[in-house]
C-alpha atoms as a PDB file:
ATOM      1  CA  UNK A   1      -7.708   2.546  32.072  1.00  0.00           C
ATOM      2  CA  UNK A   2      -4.653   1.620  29.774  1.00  0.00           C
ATOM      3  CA  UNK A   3      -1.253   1.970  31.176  1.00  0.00           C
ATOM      4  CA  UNK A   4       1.011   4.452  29.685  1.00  0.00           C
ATOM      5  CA  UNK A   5       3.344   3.894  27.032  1.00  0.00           C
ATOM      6  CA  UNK A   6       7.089   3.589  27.716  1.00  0.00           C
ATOM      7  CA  UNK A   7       8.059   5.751  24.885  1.00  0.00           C
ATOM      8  CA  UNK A   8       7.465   9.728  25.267  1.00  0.00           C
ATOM      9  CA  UNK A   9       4.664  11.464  23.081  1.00  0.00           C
ATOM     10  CA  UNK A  10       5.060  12.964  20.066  1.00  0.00           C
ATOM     11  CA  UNK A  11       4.064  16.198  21.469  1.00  0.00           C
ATOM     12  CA  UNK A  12       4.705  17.631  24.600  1.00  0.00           C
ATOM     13  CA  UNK A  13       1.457  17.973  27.416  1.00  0.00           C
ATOM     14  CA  UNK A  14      -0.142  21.240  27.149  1.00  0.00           C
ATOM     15  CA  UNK A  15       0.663  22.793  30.794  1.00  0.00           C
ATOM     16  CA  UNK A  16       4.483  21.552  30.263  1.00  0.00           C
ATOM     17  CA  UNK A  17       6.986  23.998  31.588  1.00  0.00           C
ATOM     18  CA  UNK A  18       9.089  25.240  28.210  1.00  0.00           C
ATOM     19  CA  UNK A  19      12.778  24.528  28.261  1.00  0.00           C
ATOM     20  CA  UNK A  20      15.007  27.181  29.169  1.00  0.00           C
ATOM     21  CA  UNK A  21      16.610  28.596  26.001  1.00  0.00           C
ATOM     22  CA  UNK A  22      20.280  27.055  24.808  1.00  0.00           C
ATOM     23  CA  UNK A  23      21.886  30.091  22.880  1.00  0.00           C
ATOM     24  CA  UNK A  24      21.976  33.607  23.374  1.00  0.00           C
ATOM     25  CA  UNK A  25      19.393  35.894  22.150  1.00  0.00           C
ATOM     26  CA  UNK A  26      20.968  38.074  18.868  1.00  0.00           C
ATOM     27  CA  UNK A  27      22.078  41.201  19.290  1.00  0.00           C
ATOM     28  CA  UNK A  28      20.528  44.219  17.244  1.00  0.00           C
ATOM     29  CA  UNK A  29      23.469  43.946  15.338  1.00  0.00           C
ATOM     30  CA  UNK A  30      23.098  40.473  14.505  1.00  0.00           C
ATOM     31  CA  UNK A  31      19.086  40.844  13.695  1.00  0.00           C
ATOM     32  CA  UNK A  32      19.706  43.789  11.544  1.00  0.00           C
ATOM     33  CA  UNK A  33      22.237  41.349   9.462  1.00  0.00           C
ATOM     34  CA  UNK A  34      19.668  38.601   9.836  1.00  0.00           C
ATOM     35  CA  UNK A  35      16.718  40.517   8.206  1.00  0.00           C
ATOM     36  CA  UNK A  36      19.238  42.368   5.580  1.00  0.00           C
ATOM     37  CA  UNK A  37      19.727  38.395   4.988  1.00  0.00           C
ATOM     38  CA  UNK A  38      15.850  37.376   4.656  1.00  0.00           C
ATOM     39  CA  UNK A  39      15.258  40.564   2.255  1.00  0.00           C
ATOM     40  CA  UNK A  40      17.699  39.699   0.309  1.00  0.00           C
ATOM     41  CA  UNK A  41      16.346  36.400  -0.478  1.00  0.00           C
ATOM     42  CA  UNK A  42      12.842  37.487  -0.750  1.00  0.00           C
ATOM     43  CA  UNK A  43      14.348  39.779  -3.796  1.00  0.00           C
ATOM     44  CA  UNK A  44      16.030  36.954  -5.616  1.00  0.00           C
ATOM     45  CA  UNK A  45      12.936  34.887  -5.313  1.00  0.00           C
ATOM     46  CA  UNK A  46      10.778  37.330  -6.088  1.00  0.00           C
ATOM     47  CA  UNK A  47      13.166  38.267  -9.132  1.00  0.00           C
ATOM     48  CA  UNK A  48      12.996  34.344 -10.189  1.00  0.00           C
ATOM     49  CA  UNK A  49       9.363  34.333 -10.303  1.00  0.00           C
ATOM     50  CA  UNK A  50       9.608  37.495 -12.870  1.00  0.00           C
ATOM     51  CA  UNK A  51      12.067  36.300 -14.999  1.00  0.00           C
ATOM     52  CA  UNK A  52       9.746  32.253 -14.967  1.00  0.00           C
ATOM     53  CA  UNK A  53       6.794  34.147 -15.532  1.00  0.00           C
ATOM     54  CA  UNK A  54       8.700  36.478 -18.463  1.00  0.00           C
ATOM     55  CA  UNK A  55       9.879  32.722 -19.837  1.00  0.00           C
ATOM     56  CA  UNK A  56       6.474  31.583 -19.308  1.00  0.00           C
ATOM     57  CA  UNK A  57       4.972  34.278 -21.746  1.00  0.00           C
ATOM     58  CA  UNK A  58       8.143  33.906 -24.097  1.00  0.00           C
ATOM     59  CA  UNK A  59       7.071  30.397 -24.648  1.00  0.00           C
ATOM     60  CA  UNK A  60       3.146  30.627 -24.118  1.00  0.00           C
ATOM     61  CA  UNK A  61       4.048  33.555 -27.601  1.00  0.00           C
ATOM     62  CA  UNK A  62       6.008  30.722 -29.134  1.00  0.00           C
ATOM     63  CA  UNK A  63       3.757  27.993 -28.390  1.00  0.00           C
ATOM     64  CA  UNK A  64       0.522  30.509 -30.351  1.00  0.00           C
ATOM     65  CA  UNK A  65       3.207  31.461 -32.871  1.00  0.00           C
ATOM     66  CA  UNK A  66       3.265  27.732 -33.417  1.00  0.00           C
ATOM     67  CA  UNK A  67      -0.186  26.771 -33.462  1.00  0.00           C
ATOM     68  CA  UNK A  68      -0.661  29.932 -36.365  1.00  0.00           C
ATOM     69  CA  UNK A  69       2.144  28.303 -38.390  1.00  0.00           C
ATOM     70  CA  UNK A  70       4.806  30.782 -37.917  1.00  0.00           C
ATOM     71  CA  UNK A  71       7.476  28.059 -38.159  1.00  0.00           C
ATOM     72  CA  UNK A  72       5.661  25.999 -40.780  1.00  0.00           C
ATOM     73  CA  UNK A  73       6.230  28.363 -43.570  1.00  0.00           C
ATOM     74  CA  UNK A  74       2.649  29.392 -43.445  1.00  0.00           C
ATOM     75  CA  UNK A  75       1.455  33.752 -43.499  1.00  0.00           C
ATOM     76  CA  UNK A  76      -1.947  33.091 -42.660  1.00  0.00           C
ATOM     77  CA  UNK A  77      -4.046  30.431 -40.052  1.00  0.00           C
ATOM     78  CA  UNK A  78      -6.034  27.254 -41.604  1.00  0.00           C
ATOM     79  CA  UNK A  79      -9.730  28.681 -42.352  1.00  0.00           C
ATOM     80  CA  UNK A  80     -11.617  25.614 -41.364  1.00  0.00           C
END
């Protein structure tokens, strides 16, 4: 059988007893601001996707406008 290492494992053993707990559990008023806080977040993310995804089409419209010869002076697509 190998000897144990000197060093501690990465992870701690399964049946180890869990630390006791070093701050304070939040108060209702603290974990109302807390989620207010997370919301609020998940709306300005959510509202940055939009506005990429609005961007996204803007330039996808551009990029077809483009490829039809908007830019080029051009009314009508190559007939090939």
């Amino acid at each position: 059988m190998p000897a144990r290492s000197a060093d501690p494992p990465a992870y701690p053993a399964v049946n180890a007893p869990v630390a006791p707990r070093v701050a304070d559990a939040l108060t209702a008023d603290e974990q109302s601001r807390e989620v207010a806080d997370l919301i609020a977040a998940r709306n300005r993310a959510a509202a940055r996707a939009k506005a990429a995804q609005q961007d996204e089409d803007i330039a996808e419209d551009e990029g077809l406008a483009l490829a039809r010869g908007k830019y080029a002076g051009e009314t009508q697509p190559h007939n090939n």
